[in-house]
ModelCIF file with pLDDT and N, C-alpha, C, O atoms, coordinates in Angstrom:
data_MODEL
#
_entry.id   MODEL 
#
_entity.id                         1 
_entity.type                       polymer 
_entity.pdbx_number_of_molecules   1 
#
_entity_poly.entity_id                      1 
_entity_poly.type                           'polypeptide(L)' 
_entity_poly.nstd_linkage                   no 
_entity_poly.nstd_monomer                   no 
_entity_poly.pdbx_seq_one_letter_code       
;(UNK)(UNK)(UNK)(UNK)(UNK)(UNK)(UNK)(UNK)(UNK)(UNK)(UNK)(UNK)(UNK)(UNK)(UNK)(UNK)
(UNK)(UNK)(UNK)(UNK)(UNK)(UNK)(UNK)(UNK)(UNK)(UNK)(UNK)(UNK)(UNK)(UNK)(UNK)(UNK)
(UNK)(UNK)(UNK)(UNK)(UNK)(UNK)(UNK)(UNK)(UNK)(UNK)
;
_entity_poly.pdbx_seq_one_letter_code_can   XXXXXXXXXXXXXXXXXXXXXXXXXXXXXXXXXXXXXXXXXX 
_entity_poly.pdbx_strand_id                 A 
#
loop_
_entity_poly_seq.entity_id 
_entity_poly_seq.num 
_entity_poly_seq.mon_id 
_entity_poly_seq.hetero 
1 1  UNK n 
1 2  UNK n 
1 3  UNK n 
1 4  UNK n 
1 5  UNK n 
1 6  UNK n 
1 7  UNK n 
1 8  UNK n 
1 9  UNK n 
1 10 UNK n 
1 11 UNK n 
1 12 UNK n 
1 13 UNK n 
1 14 UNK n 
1 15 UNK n 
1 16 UNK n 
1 17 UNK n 
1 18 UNK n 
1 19 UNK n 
1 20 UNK n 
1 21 UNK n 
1 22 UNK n 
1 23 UNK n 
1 24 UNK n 
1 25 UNK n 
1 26 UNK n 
1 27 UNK n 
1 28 UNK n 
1 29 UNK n 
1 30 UNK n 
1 31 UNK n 
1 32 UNK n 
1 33 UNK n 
1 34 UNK n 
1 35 UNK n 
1 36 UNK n 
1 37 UNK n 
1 38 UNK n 
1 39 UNK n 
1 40 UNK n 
1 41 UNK n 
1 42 UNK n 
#
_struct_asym.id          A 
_struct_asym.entity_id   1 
#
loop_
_ma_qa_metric.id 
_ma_qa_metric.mode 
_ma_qa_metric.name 
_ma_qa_metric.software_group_id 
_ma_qa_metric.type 
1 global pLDDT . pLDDT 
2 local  pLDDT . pLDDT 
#
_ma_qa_metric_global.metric_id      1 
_ma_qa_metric_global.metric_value   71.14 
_ma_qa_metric_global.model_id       1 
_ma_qa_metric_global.ordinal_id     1 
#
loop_
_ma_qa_metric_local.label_asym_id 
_ma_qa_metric_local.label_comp_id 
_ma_qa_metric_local.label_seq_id 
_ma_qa_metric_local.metric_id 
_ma_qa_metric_local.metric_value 
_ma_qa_metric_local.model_id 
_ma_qa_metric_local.ordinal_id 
A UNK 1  2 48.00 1 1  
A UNK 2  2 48.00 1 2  
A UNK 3  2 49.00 1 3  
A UNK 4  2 48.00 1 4  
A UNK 5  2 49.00 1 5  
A UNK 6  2 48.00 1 6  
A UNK 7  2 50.00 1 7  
A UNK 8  2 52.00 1 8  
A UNK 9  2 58.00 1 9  
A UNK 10 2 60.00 1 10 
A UNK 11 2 60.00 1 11 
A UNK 12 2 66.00 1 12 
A UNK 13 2 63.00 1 13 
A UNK 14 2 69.00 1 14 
A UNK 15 2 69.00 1 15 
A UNK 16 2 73.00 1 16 
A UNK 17 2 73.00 1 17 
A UNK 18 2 73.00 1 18 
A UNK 19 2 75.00 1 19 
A UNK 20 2 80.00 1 20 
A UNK 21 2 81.00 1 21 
A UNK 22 2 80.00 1 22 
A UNK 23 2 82.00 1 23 
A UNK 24 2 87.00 1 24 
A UNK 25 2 85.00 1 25 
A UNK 26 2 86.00 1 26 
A UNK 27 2 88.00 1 27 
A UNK 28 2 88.00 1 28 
A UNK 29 2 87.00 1 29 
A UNK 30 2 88.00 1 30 
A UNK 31 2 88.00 1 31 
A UNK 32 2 86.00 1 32 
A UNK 33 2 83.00 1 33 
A UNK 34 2 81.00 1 34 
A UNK 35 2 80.00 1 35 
A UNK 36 2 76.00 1 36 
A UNK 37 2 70.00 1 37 
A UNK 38 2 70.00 1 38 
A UNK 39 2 71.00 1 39 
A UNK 40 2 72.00 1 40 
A UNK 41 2 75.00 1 41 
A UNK 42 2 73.00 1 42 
#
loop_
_atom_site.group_PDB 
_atom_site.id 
_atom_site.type_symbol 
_atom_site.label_atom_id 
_atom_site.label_alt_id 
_atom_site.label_comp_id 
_atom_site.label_asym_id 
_atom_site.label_entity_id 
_atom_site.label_seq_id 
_atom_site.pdbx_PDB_ins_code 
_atom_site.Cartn_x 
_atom_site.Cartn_y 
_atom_site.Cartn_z 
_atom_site.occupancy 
_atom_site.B_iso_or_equiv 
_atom_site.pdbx_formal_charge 
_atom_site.auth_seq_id 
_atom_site.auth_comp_id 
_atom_site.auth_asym_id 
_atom_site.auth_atom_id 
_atom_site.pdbx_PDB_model_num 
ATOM 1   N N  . UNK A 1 1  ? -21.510 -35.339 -81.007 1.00 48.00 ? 1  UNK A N  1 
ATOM 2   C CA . UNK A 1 1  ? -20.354 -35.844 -80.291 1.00 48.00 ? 1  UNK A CA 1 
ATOM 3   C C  . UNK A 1 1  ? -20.021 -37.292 -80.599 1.00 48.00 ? 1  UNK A C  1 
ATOM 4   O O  . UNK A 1 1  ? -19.313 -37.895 -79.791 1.00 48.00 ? 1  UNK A O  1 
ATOM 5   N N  . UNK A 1 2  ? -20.583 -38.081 -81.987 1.00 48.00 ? 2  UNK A N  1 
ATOM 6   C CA . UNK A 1 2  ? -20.261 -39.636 -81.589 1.00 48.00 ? 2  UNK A CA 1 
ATOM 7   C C  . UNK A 1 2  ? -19.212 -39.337 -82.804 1.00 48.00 ? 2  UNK A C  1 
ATOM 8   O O  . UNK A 1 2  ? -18.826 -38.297 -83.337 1.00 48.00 ? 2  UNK A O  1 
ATOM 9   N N  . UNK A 1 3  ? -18.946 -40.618 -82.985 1.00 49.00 ? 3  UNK A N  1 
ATOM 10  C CA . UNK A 1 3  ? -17.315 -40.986 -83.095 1.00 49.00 ? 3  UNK A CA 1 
ATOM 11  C C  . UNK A 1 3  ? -17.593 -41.425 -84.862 1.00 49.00 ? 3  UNK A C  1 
ATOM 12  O O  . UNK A 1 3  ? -16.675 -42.065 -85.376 1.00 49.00 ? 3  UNK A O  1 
ATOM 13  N N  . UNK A 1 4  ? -18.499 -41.178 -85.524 1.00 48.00 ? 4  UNK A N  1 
ATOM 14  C CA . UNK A 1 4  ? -18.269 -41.107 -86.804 1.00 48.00 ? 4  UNK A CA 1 
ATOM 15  C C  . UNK A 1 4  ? -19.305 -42.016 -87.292 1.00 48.00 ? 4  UNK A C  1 
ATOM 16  O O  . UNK A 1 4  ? -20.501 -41.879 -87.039 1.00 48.00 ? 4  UNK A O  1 
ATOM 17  N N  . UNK A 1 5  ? -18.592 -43.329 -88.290 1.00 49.00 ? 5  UNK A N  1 
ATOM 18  C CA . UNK A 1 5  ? -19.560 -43.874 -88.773 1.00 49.00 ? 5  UNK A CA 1 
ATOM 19  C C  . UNK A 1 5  ? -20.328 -44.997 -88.545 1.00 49.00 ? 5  UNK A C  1 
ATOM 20  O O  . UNK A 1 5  ? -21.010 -45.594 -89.379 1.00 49.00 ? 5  UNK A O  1 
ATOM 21  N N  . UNK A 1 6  ? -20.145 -45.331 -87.043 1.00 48.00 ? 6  UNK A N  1 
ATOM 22  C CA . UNK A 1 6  ? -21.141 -46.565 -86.472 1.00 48.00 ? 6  UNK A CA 1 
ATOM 23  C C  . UNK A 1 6  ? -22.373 -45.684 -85.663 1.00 48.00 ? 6  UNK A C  1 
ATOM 24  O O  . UNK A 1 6  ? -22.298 -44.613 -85.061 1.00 48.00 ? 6  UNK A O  1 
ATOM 25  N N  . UNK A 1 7  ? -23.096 -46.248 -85.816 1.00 50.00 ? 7  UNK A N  1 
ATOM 26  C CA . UNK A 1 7  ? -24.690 -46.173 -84.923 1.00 50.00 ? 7  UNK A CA 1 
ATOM 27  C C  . UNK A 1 7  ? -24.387 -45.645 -83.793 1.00 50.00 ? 7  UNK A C  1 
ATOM 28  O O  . UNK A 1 7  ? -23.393 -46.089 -83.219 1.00 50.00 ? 7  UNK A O  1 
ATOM 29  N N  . UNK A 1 8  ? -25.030 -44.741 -83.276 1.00 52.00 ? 8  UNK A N  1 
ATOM 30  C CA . UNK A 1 8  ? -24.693 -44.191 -82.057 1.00 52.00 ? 8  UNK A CA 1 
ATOM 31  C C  . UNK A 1 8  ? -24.834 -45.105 -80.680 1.00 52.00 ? 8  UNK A C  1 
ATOM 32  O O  . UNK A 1 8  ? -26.046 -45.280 -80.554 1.00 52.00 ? 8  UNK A O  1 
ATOM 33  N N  . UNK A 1 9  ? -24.364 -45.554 -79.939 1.00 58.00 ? 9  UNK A N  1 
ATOM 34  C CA . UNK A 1 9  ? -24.041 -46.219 -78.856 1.00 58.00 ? 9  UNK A CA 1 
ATOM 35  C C  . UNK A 1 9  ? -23.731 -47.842 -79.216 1.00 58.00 ? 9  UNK A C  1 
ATOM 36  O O  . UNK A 1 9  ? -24.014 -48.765 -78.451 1.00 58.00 ? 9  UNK A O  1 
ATOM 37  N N  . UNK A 1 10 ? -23.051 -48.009 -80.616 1.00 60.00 ? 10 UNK A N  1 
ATOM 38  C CA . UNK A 1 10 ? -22.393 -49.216 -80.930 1.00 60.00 ? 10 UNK A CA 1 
ATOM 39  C C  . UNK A 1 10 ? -21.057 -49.547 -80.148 1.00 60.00 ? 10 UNK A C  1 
ATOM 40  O O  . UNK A 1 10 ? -20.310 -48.569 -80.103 1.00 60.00 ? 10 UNK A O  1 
ATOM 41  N N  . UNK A 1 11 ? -20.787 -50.169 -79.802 1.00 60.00 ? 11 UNK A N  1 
ATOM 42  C CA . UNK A 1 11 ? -19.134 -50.052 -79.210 1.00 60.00 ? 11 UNK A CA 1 
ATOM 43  C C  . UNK A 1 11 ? -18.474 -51.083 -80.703 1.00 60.00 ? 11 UNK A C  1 
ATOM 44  O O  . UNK A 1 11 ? -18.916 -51.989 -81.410 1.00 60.00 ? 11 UNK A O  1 
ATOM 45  N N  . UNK A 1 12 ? -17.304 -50.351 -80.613 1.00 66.00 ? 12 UNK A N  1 
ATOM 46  C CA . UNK A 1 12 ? -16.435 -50.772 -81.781 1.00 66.00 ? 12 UNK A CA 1 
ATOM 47  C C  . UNK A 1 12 ? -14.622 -51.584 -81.073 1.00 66.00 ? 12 UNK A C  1 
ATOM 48  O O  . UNK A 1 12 ? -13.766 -50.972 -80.433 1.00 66.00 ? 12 UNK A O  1 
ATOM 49  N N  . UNK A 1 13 ? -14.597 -52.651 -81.386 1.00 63.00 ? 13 UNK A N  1 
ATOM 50  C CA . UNK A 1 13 ? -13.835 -53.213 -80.614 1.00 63.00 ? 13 UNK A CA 1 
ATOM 51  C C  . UNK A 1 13 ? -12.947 -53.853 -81.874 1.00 63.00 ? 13 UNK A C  1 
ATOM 52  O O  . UNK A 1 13 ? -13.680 -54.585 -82.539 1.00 63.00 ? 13 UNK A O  1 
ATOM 53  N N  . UNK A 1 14 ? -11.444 -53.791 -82.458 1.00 69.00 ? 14 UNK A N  1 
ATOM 54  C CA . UNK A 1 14 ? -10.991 -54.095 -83.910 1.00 69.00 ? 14 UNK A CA 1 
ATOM 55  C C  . UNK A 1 14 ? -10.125 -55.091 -83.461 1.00 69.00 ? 14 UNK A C  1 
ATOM 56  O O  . UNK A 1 14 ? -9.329  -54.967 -82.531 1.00 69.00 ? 14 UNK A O  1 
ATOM 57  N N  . UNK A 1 15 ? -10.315 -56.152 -84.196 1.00 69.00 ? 15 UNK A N  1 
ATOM 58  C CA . UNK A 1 15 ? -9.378  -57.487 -83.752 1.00 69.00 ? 15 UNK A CA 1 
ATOM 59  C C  . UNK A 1 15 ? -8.162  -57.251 -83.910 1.00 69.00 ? 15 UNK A C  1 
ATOM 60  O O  . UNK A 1 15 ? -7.358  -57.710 -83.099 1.00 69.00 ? 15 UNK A O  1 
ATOM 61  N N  . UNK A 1 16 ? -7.737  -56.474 -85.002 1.00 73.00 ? 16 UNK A N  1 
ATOM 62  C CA . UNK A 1 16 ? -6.079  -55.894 -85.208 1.00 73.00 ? 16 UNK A CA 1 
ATOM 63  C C  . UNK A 1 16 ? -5.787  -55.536 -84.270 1.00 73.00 ? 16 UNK A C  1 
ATOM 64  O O  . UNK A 1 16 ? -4.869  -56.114 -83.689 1.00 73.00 ? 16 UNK A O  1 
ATOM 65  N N  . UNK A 1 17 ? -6.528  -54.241 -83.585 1.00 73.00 ? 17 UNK A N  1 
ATOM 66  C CA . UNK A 1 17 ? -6.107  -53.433 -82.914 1.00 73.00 ? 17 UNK A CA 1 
ATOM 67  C C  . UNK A 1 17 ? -5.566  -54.216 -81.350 1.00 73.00 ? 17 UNK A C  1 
ATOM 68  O O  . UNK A 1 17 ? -4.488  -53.923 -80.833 1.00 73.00 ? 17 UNK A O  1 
ATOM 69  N N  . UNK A 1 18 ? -6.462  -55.157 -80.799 1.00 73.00 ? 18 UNK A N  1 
ATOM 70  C CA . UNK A 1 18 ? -5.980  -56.190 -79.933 1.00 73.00 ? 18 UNK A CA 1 
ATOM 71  C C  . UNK A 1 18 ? -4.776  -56.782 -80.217 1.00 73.00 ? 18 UNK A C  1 
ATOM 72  O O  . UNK A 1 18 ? -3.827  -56.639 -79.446 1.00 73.00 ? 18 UNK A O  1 
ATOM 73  N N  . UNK A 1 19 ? -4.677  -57.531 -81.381 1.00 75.00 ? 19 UNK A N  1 
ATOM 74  C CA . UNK A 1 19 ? -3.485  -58.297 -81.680 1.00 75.00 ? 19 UNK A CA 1 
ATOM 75  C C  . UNK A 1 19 ? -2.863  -57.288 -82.033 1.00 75.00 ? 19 UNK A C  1 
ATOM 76  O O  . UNK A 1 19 ? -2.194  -57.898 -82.867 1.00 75.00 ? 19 UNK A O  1 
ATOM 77  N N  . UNK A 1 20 ? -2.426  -56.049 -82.141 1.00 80.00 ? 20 UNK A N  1 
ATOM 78  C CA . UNK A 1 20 ? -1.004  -55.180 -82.259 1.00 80.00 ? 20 UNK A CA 1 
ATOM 79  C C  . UNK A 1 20 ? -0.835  -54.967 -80.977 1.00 80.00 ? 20 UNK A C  1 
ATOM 80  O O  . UNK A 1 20 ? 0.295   -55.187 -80.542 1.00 80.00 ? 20 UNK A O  1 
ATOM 81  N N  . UNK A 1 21 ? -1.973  -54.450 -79.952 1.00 81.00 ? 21 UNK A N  1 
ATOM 82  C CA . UNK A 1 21 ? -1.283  -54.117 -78.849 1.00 81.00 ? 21 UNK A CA 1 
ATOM 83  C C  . UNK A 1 21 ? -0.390  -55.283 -77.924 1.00 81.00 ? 21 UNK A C  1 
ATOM 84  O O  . UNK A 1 21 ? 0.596   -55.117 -77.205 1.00 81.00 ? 21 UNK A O  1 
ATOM 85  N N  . UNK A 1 22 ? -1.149  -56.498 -78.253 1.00 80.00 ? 22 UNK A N  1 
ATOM 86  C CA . UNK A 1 22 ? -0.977  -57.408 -77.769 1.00 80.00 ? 22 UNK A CA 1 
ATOM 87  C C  . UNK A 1 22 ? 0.801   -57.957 -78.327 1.00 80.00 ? 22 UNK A C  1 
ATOM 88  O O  . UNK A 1 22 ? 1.662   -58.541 -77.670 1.00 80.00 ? 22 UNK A O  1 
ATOM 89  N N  . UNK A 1 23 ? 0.821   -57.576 -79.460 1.00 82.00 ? 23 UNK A N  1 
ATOM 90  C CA . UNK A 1 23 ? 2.545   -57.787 -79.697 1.00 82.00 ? 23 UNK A CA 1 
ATOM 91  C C  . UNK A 1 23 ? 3.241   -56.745 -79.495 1.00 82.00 ? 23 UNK A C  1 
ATOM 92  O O  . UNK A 1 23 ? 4.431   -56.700 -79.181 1.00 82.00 ? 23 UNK A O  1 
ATOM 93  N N  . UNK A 1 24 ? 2.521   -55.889 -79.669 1.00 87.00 ? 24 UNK A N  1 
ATOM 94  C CA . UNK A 1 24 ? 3.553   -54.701 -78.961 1.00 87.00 ? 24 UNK A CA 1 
ATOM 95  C C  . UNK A 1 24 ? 3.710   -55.213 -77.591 1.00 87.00 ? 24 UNK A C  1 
ATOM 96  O O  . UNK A 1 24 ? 4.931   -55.217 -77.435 1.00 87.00 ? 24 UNK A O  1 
ATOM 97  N N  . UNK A 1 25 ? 3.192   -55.626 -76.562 1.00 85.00 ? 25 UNK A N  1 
ATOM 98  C CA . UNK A 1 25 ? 3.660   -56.219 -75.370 1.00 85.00 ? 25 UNK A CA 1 
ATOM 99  C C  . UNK A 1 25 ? 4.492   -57.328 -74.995 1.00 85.00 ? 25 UNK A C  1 
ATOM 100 O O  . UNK A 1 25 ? 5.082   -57.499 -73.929 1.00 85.00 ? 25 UNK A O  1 
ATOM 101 N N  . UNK A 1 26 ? 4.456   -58.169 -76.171 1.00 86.00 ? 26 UNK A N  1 
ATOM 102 C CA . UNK A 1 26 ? 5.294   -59.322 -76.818 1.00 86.00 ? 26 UNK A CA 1 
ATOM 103 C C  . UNK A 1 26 ? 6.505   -58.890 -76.648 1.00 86.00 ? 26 UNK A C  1 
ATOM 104 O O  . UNK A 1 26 ? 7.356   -59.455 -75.961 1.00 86.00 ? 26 UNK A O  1 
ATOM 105 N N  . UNK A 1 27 ? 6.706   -57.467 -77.503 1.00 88.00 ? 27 UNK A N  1 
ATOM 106 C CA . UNK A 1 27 ? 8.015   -57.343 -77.868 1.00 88.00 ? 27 UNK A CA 1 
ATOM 107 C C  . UNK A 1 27 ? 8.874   -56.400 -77.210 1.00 88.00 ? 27 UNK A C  1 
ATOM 108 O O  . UNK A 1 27 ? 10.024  -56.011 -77.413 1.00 88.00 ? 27 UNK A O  1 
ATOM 109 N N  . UNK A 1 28 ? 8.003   -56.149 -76.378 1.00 88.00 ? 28 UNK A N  1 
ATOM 110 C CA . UNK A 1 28 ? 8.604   -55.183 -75.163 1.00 88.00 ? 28 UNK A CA 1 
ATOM 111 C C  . UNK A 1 28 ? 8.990   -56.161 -73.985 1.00 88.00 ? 28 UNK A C  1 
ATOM 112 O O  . UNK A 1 28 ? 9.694   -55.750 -73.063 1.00 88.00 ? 28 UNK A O  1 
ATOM 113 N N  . UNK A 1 29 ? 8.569   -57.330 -74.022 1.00 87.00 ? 29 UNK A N  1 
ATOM 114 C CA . UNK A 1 29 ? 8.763   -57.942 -72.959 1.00 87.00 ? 29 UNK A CA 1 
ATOM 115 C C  . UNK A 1 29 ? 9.802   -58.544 -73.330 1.00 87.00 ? 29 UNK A C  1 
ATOM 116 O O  . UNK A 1 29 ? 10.671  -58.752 -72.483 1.00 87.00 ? 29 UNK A O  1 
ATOM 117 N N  . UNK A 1 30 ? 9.982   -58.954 -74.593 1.00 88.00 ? 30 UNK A N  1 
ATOM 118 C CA . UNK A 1 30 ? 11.507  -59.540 -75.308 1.00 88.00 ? 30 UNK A CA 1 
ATOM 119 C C  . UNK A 1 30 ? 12.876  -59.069 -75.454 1.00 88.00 ? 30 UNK A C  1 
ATOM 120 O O  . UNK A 1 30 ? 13.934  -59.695 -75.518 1.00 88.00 ? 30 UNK A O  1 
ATOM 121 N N  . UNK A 1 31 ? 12.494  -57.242 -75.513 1.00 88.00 ? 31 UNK A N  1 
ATOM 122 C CA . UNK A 1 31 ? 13.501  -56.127 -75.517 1.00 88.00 ? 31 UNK A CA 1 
ATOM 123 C C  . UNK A 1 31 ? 13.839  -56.047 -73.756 1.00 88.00 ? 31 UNK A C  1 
ATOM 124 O O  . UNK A 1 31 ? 15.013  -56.171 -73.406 1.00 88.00 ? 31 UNK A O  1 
ATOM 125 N N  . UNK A 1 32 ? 12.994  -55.883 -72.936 1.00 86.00 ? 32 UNK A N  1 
ATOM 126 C CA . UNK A 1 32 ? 13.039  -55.863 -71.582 1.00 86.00 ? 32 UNK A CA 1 
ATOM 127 C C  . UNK A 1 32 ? 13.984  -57.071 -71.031 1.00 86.00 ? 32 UNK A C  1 
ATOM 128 O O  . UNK A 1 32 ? 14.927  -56.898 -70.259 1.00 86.00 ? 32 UNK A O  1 
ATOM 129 N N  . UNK A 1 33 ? 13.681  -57.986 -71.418 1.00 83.00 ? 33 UNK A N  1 
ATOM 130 C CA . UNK A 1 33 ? 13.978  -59.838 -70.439 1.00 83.00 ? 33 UNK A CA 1 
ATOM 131 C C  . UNK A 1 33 ? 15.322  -59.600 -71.266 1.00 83.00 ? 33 UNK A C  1 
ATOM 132 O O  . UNK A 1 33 ? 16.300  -60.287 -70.972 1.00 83.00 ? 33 UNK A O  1 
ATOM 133 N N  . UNK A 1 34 ? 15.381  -58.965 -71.951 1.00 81.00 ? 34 UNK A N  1 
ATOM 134 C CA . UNK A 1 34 ? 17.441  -59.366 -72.902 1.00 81.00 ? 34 UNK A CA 1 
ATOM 135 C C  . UNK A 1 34 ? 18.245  -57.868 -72.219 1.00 81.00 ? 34 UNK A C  1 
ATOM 136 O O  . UNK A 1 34 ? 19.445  -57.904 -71.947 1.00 81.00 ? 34 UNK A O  1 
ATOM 137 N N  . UNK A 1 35 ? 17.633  -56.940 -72.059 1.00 80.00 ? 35 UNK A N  1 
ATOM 138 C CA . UNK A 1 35 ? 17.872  -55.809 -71.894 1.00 80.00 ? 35 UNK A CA 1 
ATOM 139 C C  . UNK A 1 35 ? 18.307  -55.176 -70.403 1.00 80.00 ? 35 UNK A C  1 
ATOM 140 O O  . UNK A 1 35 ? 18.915  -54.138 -70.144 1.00 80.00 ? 35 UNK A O  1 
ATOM 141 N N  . UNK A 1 36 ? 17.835  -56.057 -69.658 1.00 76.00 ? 36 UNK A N  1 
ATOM 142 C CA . UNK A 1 36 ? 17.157  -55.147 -68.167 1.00 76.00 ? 36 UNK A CA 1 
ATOM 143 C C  . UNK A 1 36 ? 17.994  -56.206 -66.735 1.00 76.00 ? 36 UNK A C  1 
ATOM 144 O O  . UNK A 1 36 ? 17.848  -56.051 -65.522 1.00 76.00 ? 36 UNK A O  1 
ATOM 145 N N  . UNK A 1 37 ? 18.861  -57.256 -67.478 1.00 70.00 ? 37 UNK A N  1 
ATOM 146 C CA . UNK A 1 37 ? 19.338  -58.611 -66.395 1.00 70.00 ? 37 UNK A CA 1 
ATOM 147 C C  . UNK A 1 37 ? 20.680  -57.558 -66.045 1.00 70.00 ? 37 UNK A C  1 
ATOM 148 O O  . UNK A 1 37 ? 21.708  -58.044 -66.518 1.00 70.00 ? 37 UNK A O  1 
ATOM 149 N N  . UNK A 1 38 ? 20.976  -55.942 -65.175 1.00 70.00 ? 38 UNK A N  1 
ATOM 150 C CA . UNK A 1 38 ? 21.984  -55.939 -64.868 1.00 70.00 ? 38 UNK A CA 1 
ATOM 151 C C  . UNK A 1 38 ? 22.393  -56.429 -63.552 1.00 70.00 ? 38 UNK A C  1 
ATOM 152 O O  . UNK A 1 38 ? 23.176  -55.878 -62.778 1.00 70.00 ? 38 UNK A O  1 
ATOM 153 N N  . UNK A 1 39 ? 21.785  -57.498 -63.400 1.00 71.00 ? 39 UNK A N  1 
ATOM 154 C CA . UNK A 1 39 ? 23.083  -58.601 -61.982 1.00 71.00 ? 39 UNK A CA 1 
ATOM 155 C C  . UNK A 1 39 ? 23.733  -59.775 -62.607 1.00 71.00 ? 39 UNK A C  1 
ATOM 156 O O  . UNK A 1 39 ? 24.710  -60.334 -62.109 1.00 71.00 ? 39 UNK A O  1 
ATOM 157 N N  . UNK A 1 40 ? 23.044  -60.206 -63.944 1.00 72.00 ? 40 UNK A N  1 
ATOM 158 C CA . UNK A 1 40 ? 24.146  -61.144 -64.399 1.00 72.00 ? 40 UNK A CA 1 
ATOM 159 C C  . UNK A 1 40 ? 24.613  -60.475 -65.797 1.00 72.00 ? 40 UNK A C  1 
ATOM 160 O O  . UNK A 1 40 ? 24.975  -61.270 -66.664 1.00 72.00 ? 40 UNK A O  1 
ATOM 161 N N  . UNK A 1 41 ? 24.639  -59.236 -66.071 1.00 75.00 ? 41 UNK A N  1 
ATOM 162 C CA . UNK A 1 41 ? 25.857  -58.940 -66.900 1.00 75.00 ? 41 UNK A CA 1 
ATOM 163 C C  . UNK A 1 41 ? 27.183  -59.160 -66.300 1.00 75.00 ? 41 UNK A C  1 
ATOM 164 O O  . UNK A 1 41 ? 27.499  -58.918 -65.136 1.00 75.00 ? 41 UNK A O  1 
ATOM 165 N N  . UNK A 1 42 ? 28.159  -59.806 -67.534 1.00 73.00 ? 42 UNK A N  1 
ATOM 166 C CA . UNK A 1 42 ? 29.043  -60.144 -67.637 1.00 73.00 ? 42 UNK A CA 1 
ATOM 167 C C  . UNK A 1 42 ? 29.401  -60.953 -66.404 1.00 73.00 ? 42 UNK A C  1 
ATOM 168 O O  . UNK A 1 42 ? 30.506  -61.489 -66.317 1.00 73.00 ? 42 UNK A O  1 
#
């Protein structure tokens, strides 16, 4: 049942993988804050 090619009870933690999720939240929050102001449209 383990997860491939690390040592069994290694935890695997990928610095990419932090920093993508981490801009994926970036850029949702950028699409959101331009996207989502309907009391001062127009």
């Amino acid at each position: 049942g383990g997860g491939g090619g690390g040592v069994a009870g290694d935890l695997v933690v990928n610095q990419d993988d932090l920093g993508a999720v981490g801009h994926d939240a970036f850029t949702l929050y950028e699409d959101l804050r331009t996207g989502t102001d309907i009391a001062g449209a127009g």
